[in-house]
C-alpha atoms as a PDB file:
ATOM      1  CA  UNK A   1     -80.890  57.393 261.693  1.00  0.00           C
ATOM      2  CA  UNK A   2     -81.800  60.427 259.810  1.00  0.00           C
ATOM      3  CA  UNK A   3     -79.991  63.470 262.167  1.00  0.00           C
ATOM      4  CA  UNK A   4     -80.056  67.126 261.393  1.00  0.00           C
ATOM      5  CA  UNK A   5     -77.343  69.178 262.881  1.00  0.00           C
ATOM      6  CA  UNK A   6     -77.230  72.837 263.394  1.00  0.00           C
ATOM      7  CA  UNK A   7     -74.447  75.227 263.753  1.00  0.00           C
ATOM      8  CA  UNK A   8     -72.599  72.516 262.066  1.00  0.00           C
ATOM      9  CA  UNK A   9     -69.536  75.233 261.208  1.00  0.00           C
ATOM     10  CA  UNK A  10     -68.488  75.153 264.634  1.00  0.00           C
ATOM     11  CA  UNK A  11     -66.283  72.900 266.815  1.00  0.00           C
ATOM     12  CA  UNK A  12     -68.445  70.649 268.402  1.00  0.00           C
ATOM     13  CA  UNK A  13     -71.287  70.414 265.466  1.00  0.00           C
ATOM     14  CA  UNK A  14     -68.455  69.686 262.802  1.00  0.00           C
ATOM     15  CA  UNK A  15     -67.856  66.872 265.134  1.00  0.00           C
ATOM     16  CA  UNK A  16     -71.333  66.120 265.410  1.00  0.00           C
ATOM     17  CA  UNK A  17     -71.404  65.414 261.763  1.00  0.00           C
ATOM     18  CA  UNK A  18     -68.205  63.730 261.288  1.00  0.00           C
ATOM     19  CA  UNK A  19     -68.971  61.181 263.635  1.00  0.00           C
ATOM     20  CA  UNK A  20     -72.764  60.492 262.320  1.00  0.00           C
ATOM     21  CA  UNK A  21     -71.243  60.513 259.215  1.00  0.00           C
ATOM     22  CA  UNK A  22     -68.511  57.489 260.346  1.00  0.00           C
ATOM     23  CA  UNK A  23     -71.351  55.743 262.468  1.00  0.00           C
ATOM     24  CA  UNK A  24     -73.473  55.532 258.873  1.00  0.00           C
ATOM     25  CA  UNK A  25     -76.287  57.734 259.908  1.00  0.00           C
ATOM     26  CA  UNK A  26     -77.665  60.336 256.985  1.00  0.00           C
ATOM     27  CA  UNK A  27     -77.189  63.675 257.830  1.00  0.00           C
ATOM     28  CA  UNK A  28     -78.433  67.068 257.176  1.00  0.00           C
ATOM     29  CA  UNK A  29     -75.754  69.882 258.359  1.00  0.00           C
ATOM     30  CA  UNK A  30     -77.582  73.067 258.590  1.00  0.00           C
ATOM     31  CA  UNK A  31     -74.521  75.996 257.765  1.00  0.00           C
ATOM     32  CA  UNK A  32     -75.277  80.007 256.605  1.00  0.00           C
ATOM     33  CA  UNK A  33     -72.412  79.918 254.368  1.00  0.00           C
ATOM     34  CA  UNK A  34     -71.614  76.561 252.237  1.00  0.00           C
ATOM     35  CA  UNK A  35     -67.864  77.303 252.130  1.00  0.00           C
ATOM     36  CA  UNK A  36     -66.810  77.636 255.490  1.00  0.00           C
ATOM     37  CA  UNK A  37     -67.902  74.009 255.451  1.00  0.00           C
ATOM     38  CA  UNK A  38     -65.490  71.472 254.290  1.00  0.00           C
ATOM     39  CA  UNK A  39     -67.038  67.955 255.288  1.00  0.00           C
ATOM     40  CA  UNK A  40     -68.060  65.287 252.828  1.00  0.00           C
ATOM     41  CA  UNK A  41     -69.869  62.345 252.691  1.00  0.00           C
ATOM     42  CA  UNK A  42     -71.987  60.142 250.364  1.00  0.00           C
ATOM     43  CA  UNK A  43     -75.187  60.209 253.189  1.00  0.00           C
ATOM     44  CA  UNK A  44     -74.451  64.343 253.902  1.00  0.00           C
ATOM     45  CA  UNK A  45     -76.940  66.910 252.658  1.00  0.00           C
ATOM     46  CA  UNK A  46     -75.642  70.233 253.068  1.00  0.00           C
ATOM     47  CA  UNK A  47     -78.322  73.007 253.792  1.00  0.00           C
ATOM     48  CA  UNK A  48     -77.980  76.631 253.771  1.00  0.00           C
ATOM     49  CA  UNK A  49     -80.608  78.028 255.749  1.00  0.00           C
ATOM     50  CA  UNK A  50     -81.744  81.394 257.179  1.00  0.00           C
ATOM     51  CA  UNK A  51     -81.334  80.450 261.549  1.00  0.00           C
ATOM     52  CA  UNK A  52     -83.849  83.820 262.173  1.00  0.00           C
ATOM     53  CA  UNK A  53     -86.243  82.311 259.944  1.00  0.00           C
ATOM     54  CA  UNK A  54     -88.138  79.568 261.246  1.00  0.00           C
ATOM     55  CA  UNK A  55     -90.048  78.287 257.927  1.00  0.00           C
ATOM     56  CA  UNK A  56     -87.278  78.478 256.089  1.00  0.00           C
ATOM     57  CA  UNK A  57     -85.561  75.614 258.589  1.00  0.00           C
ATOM     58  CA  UNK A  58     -88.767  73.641 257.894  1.00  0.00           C
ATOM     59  CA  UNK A  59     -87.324  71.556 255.288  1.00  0.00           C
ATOM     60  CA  UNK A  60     -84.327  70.790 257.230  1.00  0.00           C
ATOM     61  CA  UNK A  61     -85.984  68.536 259.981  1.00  0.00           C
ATOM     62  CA  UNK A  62     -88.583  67.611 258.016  1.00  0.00           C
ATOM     63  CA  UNK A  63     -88.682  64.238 258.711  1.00  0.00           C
ATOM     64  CA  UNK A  64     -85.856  63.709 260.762  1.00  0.00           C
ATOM     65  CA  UNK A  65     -85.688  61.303 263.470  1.00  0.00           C
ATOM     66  CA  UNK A  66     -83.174  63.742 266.027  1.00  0.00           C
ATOM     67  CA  UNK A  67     -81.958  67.238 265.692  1.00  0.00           C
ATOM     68  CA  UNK A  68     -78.785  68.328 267.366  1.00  0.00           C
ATOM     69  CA  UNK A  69     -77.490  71.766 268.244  1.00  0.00           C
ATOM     70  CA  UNK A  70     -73.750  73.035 268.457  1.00  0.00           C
ATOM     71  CA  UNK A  71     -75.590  76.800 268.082  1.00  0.00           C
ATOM     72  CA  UNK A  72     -74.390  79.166 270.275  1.00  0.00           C
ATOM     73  CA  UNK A  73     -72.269  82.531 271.651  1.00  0.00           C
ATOM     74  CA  UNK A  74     -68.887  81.964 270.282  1.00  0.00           C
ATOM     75  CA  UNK A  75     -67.779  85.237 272.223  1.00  0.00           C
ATOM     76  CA  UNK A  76     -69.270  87.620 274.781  1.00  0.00           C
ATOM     77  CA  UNK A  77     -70.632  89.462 272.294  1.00  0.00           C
ATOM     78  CA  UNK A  78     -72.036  87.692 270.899  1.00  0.00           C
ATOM     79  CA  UNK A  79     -74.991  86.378 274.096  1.00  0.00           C
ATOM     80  CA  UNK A  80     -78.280  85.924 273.269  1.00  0.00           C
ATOM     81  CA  UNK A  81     -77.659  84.488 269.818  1.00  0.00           C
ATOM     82  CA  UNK A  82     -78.323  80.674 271.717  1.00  0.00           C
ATOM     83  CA  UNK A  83     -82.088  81.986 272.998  1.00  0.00           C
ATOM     84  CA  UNK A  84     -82.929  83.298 269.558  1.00  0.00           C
ATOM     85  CA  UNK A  85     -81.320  80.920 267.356  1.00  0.00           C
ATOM     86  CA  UNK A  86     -82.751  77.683 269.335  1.00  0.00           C
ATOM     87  CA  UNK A  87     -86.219  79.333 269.524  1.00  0.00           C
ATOM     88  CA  UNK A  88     -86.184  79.289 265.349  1.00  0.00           C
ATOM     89  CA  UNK A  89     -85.258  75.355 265.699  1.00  0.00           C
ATOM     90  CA  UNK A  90     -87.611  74.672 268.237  1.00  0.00           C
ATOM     91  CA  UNK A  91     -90.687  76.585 265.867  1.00  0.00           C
ATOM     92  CA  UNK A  92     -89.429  74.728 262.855  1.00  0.00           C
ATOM     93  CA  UNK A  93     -88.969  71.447 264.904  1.00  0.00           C
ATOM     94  CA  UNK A  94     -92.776  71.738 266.248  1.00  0.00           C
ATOM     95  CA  UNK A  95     -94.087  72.843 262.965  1.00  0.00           C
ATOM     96  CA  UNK A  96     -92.792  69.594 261.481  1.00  0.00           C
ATOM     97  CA  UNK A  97     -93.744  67.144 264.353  1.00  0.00           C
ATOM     98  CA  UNK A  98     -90.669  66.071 265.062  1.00  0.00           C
ATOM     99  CA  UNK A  99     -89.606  65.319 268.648  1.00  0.00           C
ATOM    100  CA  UNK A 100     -85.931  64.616 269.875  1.00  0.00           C
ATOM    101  CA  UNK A 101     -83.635  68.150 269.988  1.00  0.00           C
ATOM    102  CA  UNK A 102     -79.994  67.867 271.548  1.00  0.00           C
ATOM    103  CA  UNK A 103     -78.338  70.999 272.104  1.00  0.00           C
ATOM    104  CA  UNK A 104     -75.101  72.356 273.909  1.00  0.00           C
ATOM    105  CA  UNK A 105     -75.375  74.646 276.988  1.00  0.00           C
ATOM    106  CA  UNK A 106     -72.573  74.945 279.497  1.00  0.00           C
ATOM    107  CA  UNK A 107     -71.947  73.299 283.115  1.00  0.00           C
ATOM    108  CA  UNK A 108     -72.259  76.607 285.098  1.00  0.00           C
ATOM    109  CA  UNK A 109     -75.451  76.537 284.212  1.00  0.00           C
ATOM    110  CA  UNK A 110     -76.980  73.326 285.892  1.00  0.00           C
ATOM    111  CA  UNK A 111     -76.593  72.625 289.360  1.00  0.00           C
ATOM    112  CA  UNK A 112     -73.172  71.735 290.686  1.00  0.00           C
ATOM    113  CA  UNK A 113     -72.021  68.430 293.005  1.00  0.00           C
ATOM    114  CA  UNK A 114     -72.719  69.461 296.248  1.00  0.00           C
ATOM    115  CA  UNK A 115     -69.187  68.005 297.555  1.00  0.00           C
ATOM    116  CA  UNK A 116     -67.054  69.915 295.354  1.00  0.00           C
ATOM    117  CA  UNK A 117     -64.063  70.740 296.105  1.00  0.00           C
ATOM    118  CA  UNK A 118     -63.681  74.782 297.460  1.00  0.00           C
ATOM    119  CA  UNK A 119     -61.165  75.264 294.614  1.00  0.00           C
ATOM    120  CA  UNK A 120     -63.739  74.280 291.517  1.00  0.00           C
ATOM    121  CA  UNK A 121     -66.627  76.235 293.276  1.00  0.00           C
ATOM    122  CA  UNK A 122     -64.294  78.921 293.655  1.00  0.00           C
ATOM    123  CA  UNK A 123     -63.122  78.558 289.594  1.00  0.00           C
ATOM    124  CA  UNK A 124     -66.871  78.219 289.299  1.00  0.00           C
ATOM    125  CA  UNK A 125     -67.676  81.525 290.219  1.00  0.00           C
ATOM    126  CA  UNK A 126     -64.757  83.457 288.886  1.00  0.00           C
ATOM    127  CA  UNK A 127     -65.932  81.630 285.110  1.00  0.00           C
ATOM    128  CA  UNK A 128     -69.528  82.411 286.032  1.00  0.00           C
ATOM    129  CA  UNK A 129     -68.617  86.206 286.869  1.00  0.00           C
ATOM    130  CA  UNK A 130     -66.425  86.646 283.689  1.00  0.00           C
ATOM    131  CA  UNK A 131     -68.819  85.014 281.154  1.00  0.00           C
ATOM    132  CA  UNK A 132     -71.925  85.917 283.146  1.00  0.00           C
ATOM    133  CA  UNK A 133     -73.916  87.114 280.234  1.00  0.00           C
ATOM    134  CA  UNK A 134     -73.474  83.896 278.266  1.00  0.00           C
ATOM    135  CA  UNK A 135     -74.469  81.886 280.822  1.00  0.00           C
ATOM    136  CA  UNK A 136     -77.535  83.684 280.915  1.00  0.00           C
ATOM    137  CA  UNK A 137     -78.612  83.535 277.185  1.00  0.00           C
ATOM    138  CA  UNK A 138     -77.461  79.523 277.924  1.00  0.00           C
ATOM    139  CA  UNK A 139     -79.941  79.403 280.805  1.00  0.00           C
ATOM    140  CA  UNK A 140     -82.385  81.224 279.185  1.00  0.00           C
ATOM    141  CA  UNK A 141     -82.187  78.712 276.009  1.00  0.00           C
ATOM    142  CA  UNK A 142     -82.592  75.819 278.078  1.00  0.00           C
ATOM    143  CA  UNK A 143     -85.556  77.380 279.438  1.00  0.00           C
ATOM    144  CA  UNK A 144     -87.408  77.948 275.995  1.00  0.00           C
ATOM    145  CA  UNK A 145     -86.329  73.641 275.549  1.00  0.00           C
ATOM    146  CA  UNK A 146     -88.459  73.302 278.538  1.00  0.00           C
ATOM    147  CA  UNK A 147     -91.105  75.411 277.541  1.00  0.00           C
ATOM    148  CA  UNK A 148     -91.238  73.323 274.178  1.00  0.00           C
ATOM    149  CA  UNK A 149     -93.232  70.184 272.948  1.00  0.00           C
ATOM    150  CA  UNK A 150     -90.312  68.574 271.889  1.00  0.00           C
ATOM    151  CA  UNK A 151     -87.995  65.683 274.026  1.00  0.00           C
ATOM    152  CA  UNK A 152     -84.648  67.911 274.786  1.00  0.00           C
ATOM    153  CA  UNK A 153     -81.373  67.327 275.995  1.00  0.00           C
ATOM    154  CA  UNK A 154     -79.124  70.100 277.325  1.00  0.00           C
ATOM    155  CA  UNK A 155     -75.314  68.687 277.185  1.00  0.00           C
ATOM    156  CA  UNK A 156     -73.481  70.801 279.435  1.00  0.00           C
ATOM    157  CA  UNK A 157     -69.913  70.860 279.173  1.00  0.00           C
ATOM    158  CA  UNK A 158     -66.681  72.694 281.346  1.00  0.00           C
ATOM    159  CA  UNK A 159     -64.071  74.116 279.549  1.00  0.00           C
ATOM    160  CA  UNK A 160     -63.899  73.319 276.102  1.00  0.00           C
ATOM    161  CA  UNK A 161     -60.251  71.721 274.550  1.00  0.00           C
ATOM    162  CA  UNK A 162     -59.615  70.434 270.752  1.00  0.00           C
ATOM    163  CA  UNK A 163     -58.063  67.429 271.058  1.00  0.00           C
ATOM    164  CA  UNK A 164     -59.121  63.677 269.567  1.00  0.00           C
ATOM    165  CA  UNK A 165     -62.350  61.937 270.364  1.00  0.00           C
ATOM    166  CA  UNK A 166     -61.015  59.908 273.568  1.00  0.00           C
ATOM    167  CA  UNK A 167     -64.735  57.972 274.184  1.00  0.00           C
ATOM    168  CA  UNK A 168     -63.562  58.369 277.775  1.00  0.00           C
ATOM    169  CA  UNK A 169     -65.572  60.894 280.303  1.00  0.00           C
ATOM    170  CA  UNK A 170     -67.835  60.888 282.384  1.00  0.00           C
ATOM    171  CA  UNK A 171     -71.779  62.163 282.636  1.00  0.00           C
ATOM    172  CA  UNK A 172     -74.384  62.888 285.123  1.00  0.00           C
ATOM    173  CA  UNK A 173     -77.875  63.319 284.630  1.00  0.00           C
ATOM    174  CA  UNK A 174     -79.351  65.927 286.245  1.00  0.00           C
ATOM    175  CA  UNK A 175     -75.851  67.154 287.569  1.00  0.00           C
ATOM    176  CA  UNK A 176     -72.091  67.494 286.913  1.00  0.00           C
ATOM    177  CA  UNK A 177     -68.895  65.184 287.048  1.00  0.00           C
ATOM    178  CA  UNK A 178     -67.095  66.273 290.228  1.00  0.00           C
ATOM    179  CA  UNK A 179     -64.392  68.126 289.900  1.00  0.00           C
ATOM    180  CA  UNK A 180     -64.712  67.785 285.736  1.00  0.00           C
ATOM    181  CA  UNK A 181     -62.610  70.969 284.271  1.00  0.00           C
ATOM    182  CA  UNK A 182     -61.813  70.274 280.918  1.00  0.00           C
ATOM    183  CA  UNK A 183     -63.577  67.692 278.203  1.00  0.00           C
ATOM    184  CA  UNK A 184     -62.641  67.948 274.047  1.00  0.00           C
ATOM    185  CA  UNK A 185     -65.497  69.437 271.199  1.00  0.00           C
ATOM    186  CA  UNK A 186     -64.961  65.574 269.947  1.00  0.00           C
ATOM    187  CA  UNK A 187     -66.089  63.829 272.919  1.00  0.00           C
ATOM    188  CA  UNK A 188     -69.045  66.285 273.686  1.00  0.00           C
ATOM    189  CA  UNK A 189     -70.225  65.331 270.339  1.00  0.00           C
ATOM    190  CA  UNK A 190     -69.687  61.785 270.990  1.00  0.00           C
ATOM    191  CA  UNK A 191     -71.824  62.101 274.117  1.00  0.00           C
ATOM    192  CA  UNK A 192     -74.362  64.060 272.354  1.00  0.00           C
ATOM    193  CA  UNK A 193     -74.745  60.933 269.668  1.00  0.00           C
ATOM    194  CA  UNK A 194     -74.910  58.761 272.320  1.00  0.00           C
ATOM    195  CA  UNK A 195     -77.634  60.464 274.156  1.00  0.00           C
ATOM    196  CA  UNK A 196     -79.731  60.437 271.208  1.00  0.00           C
ATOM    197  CA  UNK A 197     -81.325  57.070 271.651  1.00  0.00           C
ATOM    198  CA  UNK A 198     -81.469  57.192 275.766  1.00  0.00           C
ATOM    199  CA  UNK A 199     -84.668  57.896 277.480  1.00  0.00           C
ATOM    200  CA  UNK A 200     -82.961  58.113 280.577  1.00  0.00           C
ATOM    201  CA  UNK A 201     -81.698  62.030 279.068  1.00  0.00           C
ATOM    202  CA  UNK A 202     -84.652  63.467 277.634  1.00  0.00           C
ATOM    203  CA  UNK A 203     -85.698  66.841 279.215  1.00  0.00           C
ATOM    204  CA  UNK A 204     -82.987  66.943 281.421  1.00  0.00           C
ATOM    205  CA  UNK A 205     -79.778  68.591 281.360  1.00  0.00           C
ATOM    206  CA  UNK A 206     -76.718  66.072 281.451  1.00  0.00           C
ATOM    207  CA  UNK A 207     -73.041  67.292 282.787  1.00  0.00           C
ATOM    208  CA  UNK A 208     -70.096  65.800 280.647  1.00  0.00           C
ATOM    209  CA  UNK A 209     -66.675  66.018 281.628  1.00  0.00           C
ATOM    210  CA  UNK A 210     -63.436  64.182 281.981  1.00  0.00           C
END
């Protein structure tokens, strides 16, 4: 396949394109600065591209048979950047025809298994309360997705850990893994390849967790 991947600097999108890379997909890692990015690979096109400026991303998914998104607050601070960066993907996605968009949210954001136990919807909370503005600008992305033409997927992972791709949780469409607390940047982005291909995810948000 022929895979685009935004905020490809970060944890889970360097992932993203390490992976495609190994699975012998042709990718297109979309970065601001070149030389924060240190992946190579004979099918890897690296493109520096303006994330405010829609057009300019144009050329980027031109073509492209699935677009994934690691884009996102990387600090409190730093909320809102998810609405406004995923709106420019989502303009340049449309303008282009093409269809299939992955991107990262969070699991506070979906619902939550309604027999949790009182200590996670407690831990819930607390999170919620702490980080409550990114979890906004998170719900307020997924909302644009919905809003959109194209066929989403919100991956919404707990607490983030880098460790080594495992291949080994668990994921819920529509919902969250019970009592799922913790799940590595490698196996999100294994689950987000994974998803790109099944029906059964698009516009809905899918919980992935250990």
């Amino acid at each position: 396949m022929k895979l685009t991947v935004f905020g490809a600097t970060g944890g889970i999108g360097q992932e993203v394109v390490k992976q495609a890379l190994a699975a012998g997909h042709e990718v297109t890692a979309v970065v601001r600065d070149p030389a924060r990015f240190s992946v190579t690979g004979e099918r890897l096109e690296v493109f520096r591209g303006d994330l405010r400026d829609p057009e300019s991303l144009r050329p980027a998914v031109a073509g492209r048979d699935a677009v994934l998104s690691g884009l996102g607050a990387r600090k409190k601070a730093d909320a809102g950047i998810a609405t406004e960066l995923t709106r420019s993907v989502l303009k340049a996605m449309e303008a282009e025809g093409v269809r299939r968009l992955l991107v990262v949210s969070a699991g506070p954001v979906g619902p939550q298994p309604a027999d949790s136990p009182f200590a996670d919807r407690v831990m819930m909370k607390l999170v919620g309360s702490i980080l409550k503005a990114v979890y906004v600008d998170l719900a307020a992305m997924e909302a644009e997705l919905a809003a959109s033409a194209t066929d989403w997927t919100s991956v919404r992972p707990p607490r983030l850990q880098d460790k080594p791709l495992t291949g080994s949780y668990r994921t819920v469409v529509g919902g969250f893994p019970r009592s799922g607390r913790f799940i590595s940047r490698a196996d999100v982005a294994h689950a987000m390849l994974a998803m790109v291909d099944d029906p059964a995810t698009v516009k809905q948000g899918v919980g992935v967790a250990y």
